[in-house]
N, C-alpha and C. Protein backbone atom coordinates (compact mmCIF):
# COMPACT_ATOMS: atom_id res chain seq x y z
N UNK A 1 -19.50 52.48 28.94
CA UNK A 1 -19.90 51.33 28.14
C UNK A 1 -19.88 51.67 26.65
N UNK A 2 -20.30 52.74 26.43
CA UNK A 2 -20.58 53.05 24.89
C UNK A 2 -18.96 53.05 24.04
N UNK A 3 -17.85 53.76 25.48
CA UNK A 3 -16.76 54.00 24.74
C UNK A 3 -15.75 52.53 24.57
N UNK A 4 -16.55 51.91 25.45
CA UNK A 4 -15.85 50.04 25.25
C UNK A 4 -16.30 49.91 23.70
N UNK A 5 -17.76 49.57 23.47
CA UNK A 5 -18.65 49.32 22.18
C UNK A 5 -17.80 49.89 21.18
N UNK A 6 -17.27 51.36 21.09
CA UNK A 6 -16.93 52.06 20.41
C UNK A 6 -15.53 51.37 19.68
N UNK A 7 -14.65 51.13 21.06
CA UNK A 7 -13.32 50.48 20.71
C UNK A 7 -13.46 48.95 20.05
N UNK A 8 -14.13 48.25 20.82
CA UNK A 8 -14.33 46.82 20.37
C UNK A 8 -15.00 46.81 18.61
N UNK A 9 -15.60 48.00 18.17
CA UNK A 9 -16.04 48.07 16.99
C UNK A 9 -15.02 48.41 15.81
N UNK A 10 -14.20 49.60 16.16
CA UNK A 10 -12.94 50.11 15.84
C UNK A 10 -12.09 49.12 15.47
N UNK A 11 -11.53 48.09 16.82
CA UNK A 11 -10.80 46.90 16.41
C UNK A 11 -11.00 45.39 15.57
N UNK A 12 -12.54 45.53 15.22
CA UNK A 12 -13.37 44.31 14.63
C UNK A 12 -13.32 44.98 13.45
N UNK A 13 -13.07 46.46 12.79
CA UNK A 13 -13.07 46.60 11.39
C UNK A 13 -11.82 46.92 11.17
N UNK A 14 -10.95 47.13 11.95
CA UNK A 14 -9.38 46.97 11.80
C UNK A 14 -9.05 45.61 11.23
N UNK A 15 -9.33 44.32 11.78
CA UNK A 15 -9.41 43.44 11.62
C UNK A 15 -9.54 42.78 10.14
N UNK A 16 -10.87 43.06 10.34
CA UNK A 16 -11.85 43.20 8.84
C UNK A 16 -10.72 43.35 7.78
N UNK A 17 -10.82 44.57 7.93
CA UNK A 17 -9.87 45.17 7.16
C UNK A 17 -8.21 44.58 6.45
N UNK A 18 -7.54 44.36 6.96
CA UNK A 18 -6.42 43.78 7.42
C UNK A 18 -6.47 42.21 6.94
N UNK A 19 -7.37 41.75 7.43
CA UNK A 19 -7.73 40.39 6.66
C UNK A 19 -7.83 40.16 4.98
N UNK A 20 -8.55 41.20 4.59
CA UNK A 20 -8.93 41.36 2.82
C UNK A 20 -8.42 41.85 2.66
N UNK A 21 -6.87 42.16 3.08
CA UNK A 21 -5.73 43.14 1.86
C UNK A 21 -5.23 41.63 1.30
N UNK A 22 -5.21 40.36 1.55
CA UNK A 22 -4.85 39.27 1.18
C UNK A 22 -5.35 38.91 -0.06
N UNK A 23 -6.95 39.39 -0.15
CA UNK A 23 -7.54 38.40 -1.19
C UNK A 23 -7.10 39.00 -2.56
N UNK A 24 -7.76 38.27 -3.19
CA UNK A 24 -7.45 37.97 -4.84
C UNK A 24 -8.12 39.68 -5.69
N UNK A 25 -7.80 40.00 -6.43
CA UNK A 25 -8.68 41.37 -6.84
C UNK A 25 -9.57 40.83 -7.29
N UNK A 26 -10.74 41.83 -7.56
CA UNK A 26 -12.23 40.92 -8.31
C UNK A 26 -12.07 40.46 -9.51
N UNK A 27 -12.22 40.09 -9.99
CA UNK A 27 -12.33 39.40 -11.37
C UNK A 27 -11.16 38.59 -11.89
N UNK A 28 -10.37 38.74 -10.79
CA UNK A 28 -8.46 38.26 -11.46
C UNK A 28 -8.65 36.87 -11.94
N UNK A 29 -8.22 36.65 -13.22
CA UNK A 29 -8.44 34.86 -13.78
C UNK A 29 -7.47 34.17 -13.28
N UNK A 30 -6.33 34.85 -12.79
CA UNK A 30 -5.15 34.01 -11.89
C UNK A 30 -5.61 33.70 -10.17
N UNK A 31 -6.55 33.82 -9.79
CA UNK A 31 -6.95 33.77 -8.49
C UNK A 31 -7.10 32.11 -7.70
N UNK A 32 -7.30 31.58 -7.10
CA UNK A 32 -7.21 30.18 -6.90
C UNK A 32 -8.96 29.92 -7.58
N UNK A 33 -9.79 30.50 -7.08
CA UNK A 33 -11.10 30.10 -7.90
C UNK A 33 -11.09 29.96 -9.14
N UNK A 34 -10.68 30.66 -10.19
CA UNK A 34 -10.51 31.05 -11.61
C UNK A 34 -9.56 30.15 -12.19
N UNK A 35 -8.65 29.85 -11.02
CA UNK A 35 -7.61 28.67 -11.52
C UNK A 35 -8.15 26.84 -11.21
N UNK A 36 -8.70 26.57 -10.22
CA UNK A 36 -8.99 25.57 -9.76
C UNK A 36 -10.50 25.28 -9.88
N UNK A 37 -11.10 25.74 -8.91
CA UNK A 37 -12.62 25.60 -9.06
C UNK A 37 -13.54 25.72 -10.01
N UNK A 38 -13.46 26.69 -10.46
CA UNK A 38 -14.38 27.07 -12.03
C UNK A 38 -14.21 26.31 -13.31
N UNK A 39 -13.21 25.99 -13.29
CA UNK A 39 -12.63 24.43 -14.78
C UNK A 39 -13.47 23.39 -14.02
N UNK A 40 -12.94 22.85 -12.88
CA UNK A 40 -14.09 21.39 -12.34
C UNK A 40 -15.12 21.49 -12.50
N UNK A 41 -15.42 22.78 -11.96
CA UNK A 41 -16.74 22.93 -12.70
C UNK A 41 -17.90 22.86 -14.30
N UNK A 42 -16.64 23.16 -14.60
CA UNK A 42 -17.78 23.55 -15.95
C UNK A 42 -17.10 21.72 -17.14
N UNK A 43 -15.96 21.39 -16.66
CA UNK A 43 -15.61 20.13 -16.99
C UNK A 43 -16.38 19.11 -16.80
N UNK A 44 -17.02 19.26 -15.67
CA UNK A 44 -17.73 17.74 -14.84
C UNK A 44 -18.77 18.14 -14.65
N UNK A 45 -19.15 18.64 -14.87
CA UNK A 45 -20.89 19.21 -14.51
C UNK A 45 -21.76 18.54 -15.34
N UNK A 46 -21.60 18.16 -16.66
CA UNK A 46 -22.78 17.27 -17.24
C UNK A 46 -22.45 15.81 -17.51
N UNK A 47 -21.19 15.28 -16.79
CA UNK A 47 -21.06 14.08 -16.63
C UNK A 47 -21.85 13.59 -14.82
N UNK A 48 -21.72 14.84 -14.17
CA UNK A 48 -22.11 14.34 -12.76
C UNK A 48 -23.43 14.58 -12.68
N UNK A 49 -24.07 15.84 -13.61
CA UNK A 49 -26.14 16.22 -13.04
C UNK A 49 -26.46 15.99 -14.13
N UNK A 50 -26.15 15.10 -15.21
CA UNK A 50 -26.42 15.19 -16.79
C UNK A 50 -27.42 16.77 -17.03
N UNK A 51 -27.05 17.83 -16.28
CA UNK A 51 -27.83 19.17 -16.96
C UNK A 51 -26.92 20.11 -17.75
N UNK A 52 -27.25 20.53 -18.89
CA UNK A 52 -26.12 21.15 -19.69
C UNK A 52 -26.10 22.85 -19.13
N UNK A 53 -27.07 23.06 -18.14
CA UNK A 53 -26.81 24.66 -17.52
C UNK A 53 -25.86 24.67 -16.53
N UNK A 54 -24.67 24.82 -16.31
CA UNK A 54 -23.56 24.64 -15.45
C UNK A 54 -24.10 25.39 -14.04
N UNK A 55 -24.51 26.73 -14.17
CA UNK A 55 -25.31 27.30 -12.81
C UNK A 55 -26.45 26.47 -12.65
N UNK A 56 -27.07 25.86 -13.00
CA UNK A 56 -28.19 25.00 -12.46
C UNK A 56 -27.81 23.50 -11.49
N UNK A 57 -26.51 23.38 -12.68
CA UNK A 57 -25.93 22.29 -11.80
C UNK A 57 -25.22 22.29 -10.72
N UNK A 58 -24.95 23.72 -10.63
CA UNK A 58 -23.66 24.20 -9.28
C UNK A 58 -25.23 24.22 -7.93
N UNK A 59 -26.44 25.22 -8.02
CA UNK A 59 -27.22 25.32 -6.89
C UNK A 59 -27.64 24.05 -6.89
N UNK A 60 -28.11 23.29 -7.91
CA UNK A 60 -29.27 22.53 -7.42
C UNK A 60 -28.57 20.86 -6.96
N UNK A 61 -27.60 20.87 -7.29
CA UNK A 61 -27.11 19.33 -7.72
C UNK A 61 -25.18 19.77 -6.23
N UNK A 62 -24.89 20.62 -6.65
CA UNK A 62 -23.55 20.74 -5.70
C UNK A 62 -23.85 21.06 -4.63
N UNK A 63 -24.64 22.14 -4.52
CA UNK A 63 -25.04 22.90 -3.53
C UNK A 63 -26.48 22.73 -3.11
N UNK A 64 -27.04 21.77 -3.25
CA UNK A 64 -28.84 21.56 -2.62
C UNK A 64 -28.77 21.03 -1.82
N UNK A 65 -27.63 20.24 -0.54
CA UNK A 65 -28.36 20.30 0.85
C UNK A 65 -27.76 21.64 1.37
N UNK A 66 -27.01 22.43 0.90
CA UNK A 66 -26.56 23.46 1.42
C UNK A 66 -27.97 25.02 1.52
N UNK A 67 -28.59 25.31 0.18
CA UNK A 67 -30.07 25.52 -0.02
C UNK A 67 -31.19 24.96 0.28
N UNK A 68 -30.86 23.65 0.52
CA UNK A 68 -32.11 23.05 1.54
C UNK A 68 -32.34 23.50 2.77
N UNK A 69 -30.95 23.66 3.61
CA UNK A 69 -30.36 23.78 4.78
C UNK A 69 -30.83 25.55 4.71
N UNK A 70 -30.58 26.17 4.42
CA UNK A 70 -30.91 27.58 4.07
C UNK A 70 -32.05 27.85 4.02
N UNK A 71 -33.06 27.26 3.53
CA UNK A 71 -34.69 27.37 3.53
C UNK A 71 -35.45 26.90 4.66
N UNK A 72 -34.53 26.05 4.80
CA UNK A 72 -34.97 25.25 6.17
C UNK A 72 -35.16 26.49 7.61
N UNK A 73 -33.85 26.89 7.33
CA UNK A 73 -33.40 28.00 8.64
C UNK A 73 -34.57 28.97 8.82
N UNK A 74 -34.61 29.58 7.20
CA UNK A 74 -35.50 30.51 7.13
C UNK A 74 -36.83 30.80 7.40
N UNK A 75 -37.59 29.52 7.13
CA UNK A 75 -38.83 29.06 7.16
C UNK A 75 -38.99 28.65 8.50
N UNK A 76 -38.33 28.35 9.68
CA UNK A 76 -38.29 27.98 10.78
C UNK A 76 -38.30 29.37 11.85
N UNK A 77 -37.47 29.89 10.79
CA UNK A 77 -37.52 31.68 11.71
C UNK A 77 -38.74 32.19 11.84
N UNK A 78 -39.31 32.25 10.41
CA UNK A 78 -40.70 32.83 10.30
C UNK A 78 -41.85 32.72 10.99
N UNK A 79 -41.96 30.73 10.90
CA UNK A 79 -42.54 30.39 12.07
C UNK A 79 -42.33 30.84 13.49
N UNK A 80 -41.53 30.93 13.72
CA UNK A 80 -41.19 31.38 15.33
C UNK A 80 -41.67 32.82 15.24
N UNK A 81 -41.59 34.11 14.14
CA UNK A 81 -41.91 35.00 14.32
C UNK A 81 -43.53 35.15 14.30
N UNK A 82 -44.34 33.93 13.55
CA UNK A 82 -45.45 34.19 13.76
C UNK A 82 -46.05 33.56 14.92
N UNK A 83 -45.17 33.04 15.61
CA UNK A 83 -45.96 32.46 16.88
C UNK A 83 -45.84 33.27 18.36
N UNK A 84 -44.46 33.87 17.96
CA UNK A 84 -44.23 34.99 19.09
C UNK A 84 -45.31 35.94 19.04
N UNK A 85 -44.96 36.67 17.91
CA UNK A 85 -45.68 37.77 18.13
C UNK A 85 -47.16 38.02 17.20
N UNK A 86 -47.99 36.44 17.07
CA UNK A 86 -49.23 36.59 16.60
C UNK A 86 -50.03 36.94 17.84
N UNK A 87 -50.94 37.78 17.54
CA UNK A 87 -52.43 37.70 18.84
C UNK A 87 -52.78 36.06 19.18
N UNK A 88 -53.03 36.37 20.40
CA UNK A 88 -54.33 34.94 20.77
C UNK A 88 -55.81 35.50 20.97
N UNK A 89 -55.90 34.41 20.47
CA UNK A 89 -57.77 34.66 20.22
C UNK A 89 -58.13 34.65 21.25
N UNK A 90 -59.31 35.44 21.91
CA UNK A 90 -60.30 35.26 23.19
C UNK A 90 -61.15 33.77 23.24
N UNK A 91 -60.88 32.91 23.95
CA UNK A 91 -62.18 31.96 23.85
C UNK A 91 -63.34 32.58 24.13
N UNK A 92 -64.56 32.29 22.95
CA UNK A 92 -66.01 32.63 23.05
C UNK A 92 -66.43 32.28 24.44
N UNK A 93 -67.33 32.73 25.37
CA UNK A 93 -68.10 32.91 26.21
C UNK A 93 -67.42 32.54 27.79
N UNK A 94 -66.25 33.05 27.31
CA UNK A 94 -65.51 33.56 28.74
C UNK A 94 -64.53 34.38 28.56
């Protein structure tokens, strides 16, 4: 079993791997983000959240049911972790 685990791990970072010889190098300004996305951005951002902080307008206004959705998850986990594994109280006089 371990030497299955072993292979199936081997071939999931082969994978990995192999996949991101595609992408863009870090910072490249010719990349499709740097070319496309990041101008809409900073173009339309205080005509669409009237806020002149362009990152304020990308989390809170582009991306806030996506961070809603994210807090949501999180805060739901927690709960579950404090209900699993909180103590229960003894009822008094039994």
């Amino acid at each position: 079993m371990k030497i299955l685990s072993l292979i199936a791990g081997v071939l999931m970072g082969a994978a990995l791997i192999y996949g991101s010889l595609d992408m863009p190098k870090w910072g490249d300004p010719h990349s499709p983000a740097s070319t496309h996305v990041s101008p809409y951005y900073l173009q339309h951002s205080i005509e669409h959240a009237a806020t002149p902080n362009v990152v304020t307008t990308v989390l809170a206004d582009y991306r806030g049911y996506d961070t809603l959705g994210e807090t949501t998850v999180v805060f739901t986990a927690g709960m579950a972790c404090l209900l699993l594994l909180g103590k229960r109280r003894k009822r008094q006089g039994k």
